[in-house]
Structures are given as C-alpha cells and as structure tokens.
PDB file of N, CA and C in Angstrom:
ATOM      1  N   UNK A   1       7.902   7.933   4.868  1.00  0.00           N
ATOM      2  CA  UNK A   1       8.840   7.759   3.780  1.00  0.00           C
ATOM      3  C   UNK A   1       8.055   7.718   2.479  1.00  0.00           C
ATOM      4  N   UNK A   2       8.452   8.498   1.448  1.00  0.00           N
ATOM      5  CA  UNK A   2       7.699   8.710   0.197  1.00  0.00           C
ATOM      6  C   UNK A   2       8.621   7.074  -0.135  1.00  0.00           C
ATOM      7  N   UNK A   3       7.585   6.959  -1.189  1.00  0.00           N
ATOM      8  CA  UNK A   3       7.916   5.817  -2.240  1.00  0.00           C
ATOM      9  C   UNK A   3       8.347   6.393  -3.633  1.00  0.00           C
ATOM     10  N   UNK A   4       9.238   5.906  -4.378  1.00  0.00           N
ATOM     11  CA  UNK A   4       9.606   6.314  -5.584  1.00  0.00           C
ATOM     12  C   UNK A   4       8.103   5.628  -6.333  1.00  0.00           C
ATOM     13  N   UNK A   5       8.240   6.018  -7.261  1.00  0.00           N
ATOM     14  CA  UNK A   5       6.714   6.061  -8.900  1.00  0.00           C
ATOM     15  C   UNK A   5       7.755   4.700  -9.401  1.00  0.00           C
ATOM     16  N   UNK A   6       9.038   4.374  -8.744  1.00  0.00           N
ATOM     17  CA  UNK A   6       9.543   3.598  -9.815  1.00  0.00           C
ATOM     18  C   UNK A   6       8.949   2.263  -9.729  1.00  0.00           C
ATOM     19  N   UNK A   7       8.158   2.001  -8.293  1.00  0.00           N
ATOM     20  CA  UNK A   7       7.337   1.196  -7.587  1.00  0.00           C
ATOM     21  C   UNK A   7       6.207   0.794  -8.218  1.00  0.00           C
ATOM     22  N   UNK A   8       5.346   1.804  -8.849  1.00  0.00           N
ATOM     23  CA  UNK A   8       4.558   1.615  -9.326  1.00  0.00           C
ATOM     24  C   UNK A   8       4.594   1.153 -11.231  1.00  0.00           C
ATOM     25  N   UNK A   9       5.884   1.519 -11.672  1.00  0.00           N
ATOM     26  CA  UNK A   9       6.050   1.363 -12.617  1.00  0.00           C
ATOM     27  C   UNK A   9       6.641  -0.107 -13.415  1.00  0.00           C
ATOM     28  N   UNK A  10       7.332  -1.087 -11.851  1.00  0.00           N
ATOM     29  CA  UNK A  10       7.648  -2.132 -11.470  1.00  0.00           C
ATOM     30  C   UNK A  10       6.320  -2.799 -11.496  1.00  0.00           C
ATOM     31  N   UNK A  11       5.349  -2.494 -10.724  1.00  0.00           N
ATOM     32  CA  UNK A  11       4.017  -3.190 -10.478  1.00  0.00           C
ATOM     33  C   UNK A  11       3.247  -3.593 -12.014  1.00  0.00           C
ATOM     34  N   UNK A  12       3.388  -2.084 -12.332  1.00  0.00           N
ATOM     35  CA  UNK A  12       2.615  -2.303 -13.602  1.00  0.00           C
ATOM     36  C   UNK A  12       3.348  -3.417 -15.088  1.00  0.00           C
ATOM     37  N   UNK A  13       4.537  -3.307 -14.933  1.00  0.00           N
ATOM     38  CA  UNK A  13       5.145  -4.503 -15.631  1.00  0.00           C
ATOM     39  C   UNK A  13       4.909  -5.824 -14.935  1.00  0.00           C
ATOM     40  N   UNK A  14       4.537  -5.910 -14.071  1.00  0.00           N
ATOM     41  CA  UNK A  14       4.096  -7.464 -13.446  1.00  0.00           C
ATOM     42  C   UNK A  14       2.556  -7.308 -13.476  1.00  0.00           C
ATOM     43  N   UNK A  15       1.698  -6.456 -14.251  1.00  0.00           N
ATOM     44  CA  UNK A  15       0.540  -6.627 -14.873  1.00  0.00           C
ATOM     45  C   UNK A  15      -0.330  -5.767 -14.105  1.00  0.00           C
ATOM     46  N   UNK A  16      -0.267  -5.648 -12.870  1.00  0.00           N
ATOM     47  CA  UNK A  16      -1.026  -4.422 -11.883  1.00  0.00           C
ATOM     48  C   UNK A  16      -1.210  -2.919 -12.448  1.00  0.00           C
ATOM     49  N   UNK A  17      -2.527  -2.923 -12.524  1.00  0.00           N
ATOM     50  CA  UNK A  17      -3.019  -1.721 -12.546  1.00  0.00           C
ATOM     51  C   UNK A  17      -2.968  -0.648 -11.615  1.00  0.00           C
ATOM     52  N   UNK A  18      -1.150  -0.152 -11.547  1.00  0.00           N
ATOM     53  CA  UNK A  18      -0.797   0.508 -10.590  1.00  0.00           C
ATOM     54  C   UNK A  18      -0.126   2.302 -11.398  1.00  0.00           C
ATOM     55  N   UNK A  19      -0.945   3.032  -9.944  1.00  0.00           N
ATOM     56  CA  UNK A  19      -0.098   4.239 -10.401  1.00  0.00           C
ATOM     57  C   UNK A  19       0.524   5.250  -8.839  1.00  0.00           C
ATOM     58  N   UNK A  20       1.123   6.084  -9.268  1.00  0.00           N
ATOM     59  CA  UNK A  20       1.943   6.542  -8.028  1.00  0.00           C
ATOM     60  C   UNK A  20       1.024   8.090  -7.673  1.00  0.00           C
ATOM     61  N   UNK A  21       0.592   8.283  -6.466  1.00  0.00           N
ATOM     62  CA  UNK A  21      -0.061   9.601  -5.839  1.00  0.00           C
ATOM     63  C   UNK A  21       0.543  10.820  -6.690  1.00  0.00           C
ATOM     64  N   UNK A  22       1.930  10.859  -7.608  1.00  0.00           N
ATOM     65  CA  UNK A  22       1.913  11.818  -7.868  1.00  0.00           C
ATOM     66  C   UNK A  22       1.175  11.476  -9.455  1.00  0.00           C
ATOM     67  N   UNK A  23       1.025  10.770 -10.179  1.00  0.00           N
ATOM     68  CA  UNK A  23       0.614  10.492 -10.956  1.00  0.00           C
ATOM     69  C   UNK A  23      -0.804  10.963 -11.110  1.00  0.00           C
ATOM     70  N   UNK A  24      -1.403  11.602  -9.911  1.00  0.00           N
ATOM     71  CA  UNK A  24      -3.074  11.391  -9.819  1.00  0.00           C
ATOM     72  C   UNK A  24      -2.971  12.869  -9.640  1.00  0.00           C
ATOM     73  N   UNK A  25      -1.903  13.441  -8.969  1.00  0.00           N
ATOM     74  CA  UNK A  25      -1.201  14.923  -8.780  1.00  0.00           C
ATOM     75  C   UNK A  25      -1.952  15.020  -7.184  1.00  0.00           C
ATOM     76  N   UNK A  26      -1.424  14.103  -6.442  1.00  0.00           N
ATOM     77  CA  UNK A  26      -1.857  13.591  -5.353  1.00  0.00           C
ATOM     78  C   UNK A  26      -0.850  13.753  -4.113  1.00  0.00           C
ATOM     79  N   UNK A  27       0.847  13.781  -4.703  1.00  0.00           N
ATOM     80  CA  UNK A  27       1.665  13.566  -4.167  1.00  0.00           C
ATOM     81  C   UNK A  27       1.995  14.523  -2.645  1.00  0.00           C
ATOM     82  N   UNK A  28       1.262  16.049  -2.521  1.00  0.00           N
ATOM     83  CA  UNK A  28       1.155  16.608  -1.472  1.00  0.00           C
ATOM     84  C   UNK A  28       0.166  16.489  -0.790  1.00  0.00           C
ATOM     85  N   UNK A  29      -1.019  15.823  -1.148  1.00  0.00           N
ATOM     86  CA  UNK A  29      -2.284  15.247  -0.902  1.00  0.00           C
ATOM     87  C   UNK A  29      -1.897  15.187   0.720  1.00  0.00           C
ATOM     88  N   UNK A  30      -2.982  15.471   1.689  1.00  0.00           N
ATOM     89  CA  UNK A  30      -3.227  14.806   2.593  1.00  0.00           C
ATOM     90  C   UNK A  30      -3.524  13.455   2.393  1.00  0.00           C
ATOM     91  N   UNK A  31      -3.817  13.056   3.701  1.00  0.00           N
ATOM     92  CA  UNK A  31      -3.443  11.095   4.132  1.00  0.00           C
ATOM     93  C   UNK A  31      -4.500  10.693   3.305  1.00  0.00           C
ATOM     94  N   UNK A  32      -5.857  11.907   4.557  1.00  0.00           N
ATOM     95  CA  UNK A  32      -7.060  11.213   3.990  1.00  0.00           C
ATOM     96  C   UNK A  32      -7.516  11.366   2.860  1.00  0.00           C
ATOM     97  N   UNK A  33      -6.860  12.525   1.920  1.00  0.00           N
ATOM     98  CA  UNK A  33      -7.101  12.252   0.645  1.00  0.00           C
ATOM     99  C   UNK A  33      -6.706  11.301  -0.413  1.00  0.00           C
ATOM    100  N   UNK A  34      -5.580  10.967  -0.015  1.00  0.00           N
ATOM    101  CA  UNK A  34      -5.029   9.584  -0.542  1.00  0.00           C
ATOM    102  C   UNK A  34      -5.942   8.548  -0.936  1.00  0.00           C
ATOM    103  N   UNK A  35      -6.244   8.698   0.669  1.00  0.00           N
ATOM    104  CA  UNK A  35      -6.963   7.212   0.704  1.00  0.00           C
ATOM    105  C   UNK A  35      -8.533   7.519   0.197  1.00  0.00           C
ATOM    106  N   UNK A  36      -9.607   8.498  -0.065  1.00  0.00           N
ATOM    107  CA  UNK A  36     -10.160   8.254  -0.857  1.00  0.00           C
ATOM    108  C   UNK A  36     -10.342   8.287  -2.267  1.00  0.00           C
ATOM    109  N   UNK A  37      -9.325   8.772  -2.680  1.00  0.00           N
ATOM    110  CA  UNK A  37      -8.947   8.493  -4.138  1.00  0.00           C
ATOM    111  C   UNK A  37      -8.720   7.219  -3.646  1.00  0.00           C
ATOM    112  N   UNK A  38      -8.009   6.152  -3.200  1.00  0.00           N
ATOM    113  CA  UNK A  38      -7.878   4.628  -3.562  1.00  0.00           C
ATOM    114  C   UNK A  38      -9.133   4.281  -3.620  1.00  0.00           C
ATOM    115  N   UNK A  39      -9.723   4.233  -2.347  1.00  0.00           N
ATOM    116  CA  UNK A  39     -10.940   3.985  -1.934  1.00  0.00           C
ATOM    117  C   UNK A  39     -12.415   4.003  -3.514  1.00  0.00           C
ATOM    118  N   UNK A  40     -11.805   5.450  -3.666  1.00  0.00           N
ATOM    119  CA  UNK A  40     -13.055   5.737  -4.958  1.00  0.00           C
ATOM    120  C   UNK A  40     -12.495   4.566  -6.275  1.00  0.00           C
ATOM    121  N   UNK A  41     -11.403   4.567  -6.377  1.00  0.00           N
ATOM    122  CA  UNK A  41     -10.695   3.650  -7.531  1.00  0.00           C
ATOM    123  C   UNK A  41     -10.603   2.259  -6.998  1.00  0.00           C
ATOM    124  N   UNK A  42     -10.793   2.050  -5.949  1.00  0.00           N
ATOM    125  CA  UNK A  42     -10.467   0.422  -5.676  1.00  0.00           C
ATOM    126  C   UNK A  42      -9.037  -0.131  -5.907  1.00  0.00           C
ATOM    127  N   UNK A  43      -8.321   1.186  -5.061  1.00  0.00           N
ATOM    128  CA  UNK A  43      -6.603   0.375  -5.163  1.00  0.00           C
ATOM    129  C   UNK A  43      -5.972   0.013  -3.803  1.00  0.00           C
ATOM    130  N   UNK A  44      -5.085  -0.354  -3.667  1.00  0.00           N
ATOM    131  CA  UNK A  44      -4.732  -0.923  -2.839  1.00  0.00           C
ATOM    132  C   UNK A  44      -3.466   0.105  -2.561  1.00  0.00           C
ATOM    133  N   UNK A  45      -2.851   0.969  -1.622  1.00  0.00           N
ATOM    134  CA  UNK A  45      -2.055   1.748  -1.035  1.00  0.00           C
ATOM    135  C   UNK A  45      -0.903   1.261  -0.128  1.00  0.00           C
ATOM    136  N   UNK A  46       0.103   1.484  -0.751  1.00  0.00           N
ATOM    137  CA  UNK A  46       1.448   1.188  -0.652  1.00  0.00           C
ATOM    138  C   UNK A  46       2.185   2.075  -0.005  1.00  0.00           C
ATOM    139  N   UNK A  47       2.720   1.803   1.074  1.00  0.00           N
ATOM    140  CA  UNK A  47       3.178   3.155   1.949  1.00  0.00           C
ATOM    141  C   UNK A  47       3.927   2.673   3.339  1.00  0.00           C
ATOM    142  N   UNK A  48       4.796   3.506   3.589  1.00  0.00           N
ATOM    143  CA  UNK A  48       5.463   3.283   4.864  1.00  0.00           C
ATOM    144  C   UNK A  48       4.943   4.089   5.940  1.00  0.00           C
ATOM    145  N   UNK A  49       3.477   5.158   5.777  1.00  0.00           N
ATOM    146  CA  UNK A  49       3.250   6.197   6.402  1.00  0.00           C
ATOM    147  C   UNK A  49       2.145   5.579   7.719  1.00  0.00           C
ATOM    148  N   UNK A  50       2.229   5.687   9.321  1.00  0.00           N
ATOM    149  CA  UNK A  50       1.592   4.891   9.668  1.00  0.00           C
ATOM    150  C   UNK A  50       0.355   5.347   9.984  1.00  0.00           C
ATOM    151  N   UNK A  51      -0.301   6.873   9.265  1.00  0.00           N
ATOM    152  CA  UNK A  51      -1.136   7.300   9.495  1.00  0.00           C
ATOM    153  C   UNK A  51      -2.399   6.537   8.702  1.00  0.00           C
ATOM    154  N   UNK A  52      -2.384   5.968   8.067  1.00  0.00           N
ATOM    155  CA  UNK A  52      -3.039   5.025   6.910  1.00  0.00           C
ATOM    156  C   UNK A  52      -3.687   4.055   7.733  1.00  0.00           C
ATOM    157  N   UNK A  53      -3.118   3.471   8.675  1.00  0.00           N
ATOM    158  CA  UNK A  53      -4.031   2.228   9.232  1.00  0.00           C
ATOM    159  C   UNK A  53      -4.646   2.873  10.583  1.00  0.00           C
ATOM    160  N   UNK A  54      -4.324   4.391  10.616  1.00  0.00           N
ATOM    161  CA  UNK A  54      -4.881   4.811  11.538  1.00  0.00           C
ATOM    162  C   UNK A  54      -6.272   5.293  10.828  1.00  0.00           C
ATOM    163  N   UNK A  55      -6.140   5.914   9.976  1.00  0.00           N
ATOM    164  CA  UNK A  55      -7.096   6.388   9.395  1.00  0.00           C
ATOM    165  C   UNK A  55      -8.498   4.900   8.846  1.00  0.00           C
ATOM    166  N   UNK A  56      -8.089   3.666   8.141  1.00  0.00           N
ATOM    167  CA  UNK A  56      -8.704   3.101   7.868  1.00  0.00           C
ATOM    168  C   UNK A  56      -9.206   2.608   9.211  1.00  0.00           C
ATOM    169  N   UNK A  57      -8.648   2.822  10.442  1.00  0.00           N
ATOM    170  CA  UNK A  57      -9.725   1.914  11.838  1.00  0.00           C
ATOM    171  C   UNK A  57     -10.307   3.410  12.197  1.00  0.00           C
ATOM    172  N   UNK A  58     -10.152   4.291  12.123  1.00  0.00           N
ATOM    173  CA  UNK A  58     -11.285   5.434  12.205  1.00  0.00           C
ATOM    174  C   UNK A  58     -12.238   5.391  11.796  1.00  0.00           C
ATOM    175  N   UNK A  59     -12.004   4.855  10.135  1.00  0.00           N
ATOM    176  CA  UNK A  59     -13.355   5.229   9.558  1.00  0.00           C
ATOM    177  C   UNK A  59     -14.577   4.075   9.441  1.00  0.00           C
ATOM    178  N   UNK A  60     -13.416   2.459  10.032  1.00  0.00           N
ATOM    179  CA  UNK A  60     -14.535   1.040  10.112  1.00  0.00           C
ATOM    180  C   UNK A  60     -14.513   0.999   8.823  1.00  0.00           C
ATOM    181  N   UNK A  61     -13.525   1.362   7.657  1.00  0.00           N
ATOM    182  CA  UNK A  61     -13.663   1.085   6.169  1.00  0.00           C
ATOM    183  C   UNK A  61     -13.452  -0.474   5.905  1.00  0.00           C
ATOM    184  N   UNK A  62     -13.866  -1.084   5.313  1.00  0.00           N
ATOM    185  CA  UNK A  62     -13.238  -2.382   4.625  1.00  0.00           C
ATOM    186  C   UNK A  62     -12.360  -2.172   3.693  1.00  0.00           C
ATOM    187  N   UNK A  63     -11.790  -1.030   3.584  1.00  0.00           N
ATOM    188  CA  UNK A  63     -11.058  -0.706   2.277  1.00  0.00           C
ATOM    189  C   UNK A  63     -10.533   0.177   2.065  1.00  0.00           C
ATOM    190  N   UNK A  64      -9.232   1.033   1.107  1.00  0.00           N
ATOM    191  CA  UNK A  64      -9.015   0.377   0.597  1.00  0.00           C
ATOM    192  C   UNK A  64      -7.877  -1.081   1.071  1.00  0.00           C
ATOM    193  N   UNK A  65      -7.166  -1.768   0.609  1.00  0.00           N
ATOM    194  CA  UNK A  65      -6.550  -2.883   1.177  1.00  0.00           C
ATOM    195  C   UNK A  65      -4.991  -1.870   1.083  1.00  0.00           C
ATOM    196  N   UNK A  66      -4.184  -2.084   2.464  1.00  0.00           N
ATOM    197  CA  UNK A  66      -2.522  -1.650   2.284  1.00  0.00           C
ATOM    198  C   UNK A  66      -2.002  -2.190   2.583  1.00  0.00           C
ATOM    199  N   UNK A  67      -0.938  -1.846   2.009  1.00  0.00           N
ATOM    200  CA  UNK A  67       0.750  -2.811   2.133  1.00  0.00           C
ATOM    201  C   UNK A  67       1.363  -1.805   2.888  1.00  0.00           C
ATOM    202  N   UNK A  68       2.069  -1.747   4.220  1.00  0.00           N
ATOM    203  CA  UNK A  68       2.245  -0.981   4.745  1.00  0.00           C
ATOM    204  C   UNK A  68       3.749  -1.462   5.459  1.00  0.00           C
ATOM    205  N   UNK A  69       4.661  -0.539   5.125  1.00  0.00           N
ATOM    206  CA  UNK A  69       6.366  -1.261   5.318  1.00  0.00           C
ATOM    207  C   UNK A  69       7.179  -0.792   6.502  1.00  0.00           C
ATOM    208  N   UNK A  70       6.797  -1.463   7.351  1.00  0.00           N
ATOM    209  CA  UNK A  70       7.400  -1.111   8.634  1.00  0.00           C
ATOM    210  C   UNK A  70       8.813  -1.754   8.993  1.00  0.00           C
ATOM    211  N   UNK A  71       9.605  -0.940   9.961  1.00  0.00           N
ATOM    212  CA  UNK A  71      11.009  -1.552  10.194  1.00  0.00           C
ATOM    213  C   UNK A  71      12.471  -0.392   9.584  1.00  0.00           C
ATOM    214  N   UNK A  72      11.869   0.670   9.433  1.00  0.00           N
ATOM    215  CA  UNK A  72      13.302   1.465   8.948  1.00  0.00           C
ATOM    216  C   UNK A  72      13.080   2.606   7.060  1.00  0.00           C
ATOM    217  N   UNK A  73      14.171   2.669   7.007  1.00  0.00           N
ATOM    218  CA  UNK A  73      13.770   2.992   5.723  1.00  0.00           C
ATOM    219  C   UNK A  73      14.482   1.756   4.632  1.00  0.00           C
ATOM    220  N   UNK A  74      13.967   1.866   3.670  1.00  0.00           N
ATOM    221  CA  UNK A  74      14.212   1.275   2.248  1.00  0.00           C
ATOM    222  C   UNK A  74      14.523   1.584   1.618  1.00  0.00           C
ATOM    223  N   UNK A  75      16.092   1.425   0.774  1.00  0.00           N
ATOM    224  CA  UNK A  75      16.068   1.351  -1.086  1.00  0.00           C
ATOM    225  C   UNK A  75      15.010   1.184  -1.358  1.00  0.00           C
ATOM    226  N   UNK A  76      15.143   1.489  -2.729  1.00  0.00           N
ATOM    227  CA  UNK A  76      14.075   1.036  -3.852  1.00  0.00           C
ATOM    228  C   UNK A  76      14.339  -0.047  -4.131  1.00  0.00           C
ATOM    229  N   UNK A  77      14.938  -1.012  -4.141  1.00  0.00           N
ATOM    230  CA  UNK A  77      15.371  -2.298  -4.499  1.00  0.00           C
ATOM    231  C   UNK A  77      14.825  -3.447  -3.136  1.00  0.00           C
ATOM    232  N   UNK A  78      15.199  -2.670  -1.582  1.00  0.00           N
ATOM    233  CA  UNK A  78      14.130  -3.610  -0.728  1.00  0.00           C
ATOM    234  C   UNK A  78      12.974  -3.072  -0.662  1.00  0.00           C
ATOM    235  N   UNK A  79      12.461  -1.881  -0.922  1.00  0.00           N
ATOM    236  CA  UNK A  79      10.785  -1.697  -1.395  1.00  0.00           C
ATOM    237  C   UNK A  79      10.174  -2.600  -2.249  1.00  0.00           C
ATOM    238  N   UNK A  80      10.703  -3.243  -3.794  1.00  0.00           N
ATOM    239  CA  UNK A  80      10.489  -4.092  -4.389  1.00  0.00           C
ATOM    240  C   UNK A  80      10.351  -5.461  -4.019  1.00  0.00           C
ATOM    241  N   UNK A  81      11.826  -5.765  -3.560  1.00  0.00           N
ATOM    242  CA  UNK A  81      11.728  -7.251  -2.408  1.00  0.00           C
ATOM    243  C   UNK A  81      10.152  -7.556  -1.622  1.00  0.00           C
ATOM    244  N   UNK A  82      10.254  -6.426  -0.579  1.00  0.00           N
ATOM    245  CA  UNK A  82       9.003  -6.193   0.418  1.00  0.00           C
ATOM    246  C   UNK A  82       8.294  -6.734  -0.739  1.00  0.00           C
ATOM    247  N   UNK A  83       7.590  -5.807  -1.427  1.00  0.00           N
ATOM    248  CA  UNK A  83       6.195  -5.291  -2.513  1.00  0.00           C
ATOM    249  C   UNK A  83       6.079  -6.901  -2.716  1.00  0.00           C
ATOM    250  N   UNK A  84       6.934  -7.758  -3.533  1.00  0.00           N
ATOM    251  CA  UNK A  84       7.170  -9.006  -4.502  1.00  0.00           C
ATOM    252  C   UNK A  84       6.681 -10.504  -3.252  1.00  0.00           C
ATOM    253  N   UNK A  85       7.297  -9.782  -2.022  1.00  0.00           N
ATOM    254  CA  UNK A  85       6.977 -10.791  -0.987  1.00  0.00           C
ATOM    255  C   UNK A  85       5.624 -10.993  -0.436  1.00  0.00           C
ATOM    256  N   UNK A  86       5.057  -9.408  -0.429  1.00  0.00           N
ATOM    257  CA  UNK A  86       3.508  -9.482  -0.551  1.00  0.00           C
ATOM    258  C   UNK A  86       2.779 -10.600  -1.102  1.00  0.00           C
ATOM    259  N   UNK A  87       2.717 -10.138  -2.380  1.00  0.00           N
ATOM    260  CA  UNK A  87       2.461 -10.916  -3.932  1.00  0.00           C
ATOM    261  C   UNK A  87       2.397 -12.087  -3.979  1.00  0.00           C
ATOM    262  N   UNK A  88       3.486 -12.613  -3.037  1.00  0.00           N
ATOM    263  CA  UNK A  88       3.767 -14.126  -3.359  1.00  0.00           C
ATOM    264  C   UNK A  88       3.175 -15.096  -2.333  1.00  0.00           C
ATOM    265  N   UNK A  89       2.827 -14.154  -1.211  1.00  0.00           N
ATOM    266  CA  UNK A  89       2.296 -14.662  -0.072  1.00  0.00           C
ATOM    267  C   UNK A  89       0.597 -14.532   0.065  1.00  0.00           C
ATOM    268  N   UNK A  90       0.227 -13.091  -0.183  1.00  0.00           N
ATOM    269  CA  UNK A  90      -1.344 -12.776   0.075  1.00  0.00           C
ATOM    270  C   UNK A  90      -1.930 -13.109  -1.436  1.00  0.00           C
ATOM    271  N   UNK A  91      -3.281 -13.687  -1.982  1.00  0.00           N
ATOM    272  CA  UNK A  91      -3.886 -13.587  -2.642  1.00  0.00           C
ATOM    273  C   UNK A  91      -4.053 -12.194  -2.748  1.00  0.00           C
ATOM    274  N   UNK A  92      -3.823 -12.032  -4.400  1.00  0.00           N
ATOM    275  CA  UNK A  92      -4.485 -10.704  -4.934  1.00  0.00           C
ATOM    276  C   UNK A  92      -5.871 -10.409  -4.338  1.00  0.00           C
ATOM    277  N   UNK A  93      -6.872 -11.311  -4.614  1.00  0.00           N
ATOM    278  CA  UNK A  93      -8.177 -11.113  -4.489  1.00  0.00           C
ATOM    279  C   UNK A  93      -8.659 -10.520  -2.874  1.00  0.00           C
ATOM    280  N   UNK A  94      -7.160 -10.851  -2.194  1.00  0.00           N
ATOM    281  CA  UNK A  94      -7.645 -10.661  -0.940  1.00  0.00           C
ATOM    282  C   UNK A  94      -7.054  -9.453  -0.380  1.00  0.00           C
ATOM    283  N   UNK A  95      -5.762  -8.937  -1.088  1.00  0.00           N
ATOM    284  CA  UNK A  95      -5.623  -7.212  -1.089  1.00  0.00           C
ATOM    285  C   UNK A  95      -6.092  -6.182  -0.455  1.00  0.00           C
ATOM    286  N   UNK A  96      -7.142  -6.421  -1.351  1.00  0.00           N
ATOM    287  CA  UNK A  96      -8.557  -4.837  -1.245  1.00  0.00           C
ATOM    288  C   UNK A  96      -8.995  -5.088   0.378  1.00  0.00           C
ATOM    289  N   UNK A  97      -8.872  -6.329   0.560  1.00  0.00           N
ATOM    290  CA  UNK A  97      -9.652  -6.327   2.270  1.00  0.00           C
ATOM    291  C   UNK A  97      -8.620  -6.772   3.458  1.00  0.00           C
ATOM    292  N   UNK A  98      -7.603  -6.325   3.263  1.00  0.00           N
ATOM    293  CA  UNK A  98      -6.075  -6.684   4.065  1.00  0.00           C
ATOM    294  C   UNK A  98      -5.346  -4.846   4.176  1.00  0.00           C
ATOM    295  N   UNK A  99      -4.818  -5.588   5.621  1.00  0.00           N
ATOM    296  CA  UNK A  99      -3.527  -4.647   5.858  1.00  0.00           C
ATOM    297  C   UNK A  99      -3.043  -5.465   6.191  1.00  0.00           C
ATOM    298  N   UNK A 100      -1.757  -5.485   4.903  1.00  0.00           N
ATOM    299  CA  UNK A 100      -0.679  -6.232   5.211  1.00  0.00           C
ATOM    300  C   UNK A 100       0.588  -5.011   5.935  1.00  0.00           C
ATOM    301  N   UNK A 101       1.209  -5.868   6.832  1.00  0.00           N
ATOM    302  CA  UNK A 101       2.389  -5.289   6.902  1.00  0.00           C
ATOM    303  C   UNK A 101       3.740  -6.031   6.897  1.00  0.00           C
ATOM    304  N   UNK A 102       4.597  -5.035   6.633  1.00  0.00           N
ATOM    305  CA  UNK A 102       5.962  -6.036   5.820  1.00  0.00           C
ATOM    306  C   UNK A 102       7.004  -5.196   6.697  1.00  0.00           C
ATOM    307  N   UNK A 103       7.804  -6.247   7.505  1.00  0.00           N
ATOM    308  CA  UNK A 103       9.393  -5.432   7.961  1.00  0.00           C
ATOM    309  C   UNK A 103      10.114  -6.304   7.066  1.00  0.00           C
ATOM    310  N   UNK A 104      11.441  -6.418   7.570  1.00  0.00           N
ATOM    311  CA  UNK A 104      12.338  -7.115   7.002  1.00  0.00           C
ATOM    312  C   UNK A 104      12.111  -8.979   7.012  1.00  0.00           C
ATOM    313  N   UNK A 105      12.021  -8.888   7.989  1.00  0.00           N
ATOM    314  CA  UNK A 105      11.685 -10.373   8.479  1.00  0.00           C
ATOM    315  C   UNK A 105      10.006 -10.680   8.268  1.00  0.00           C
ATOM    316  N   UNK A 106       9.329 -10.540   8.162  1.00  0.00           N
ATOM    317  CA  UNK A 106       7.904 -10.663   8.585  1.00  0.00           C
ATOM    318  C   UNK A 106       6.860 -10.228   7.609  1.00  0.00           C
ATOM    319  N   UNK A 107       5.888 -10.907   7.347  1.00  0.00           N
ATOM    320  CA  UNK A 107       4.807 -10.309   6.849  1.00  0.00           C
ATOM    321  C   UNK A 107       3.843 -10.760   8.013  1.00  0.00           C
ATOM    322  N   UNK A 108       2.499  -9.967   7.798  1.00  0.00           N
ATOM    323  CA  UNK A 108       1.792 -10.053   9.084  1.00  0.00           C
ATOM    324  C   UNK A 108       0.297  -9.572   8.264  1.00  0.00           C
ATOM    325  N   UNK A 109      -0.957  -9.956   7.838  1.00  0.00           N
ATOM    326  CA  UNK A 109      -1.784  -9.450   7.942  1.00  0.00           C
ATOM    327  C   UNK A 109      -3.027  -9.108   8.640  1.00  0.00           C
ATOM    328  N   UNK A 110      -4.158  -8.352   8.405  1.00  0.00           N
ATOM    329  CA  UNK A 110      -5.057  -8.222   8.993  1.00  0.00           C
ATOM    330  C   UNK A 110      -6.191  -7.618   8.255  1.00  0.00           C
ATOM    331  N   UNK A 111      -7.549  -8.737   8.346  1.00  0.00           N
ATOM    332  CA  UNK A 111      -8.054  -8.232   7.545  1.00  0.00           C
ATOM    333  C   UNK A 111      -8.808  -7.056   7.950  1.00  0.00           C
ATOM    334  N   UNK A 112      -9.516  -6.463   6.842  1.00  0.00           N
ATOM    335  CA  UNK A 112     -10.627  -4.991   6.816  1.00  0.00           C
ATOM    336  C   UNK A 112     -12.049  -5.566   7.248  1.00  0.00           C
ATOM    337  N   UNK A 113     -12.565  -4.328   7.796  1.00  0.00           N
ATOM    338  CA  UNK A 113     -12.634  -3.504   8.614  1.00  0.00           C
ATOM    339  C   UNK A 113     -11.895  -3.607  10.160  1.00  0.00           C
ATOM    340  N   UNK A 114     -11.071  -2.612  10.726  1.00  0.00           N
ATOM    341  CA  UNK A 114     -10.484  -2.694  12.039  1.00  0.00           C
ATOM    342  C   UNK A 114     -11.332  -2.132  13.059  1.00  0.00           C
TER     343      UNK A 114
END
C-alpha cells in the first residue's frame, strides 16, 4: 500500500524532518532502493510494504529504523492515528534502530540488526 506525501507533510508540521519517496523522485524506486536512500540520509521508513523488514534482516543492517503498518489497508486519517501512536510510545532517539510495527490494536517493536 503506497502512503499518501500527505503523511509526510503531517510529520513535518510536528517538526520531523520528513519527506515522501516521491519527493526524492523515488516513488517507482525499487524496495532496495528506498531503503538506501533512507539508509544514506538516516531516515526512518514508513510503509505498509512487507518487503522492508525482509530486506533489512538480509542485509544484518542496524538501520534504517521502520514503522511498518500491518493489519489491512488505511485511510489517511488511520495512517496518521498509527504514525502519532508510534511517536507517543517509541523514543525518537530510538527510531533509527527499531522496527516498529503497528496494526490496529498493537504496537510491537524490535530492535536493529535482525
């Protein structure tokens, strides 16, 4: 499930130095390109795609850190919910070295390297 940019544009009004894959002109990007653009930038990757935590235990990365939204699809309005529930639960600082994952009910993390 793509994420709307409106996600990132939400983030960045709550002060995060956030931008959206198409923003980087990323948006047809393969997985693993995604993720080393985060990786090279030190961001943290937001995504419902579950190839992402496959890819970060392939590579033994510590990084980058994802929020990863399992359980169905989402409005943009429970993408935000999810995103905000993150936030309120995981230390920022601890982000970059987490896969979090978020259904409806649940947050769950795990830290980096897998």
């Amino acid at each position: 499930m793509a994420l709307s940019p409106q996600l990132g544009v939400w983030l960045s009004a709550q002060g995060h130095d956030a931008v959206h894959a198409s923003q980087l002109t990323l948006s047809k990007a393969p997985d693993a390109e995604i993720l080393a653009a985060a990786i090279g930038q030190h961001r943290v990757v937001v995504t419902a795609d579950l190839d992402f935590p496959r890819l970060l235990a392939t590579l033994g990365a510590p990084g980058p850190g994802l929020i990863l939204l399992r359980g169905g699809n989402y409005n943009e309005s429970q993408v935000l919910e999810c995103v905000r529930r993150v936030l309120a639960i995981i230390p920022f600082d601890e982000l970059g070295r987490s896969i979090v994952v978020v259904d409806r009910d649940i947050v769950r993390r795990r830290w980096l390297p897998i």
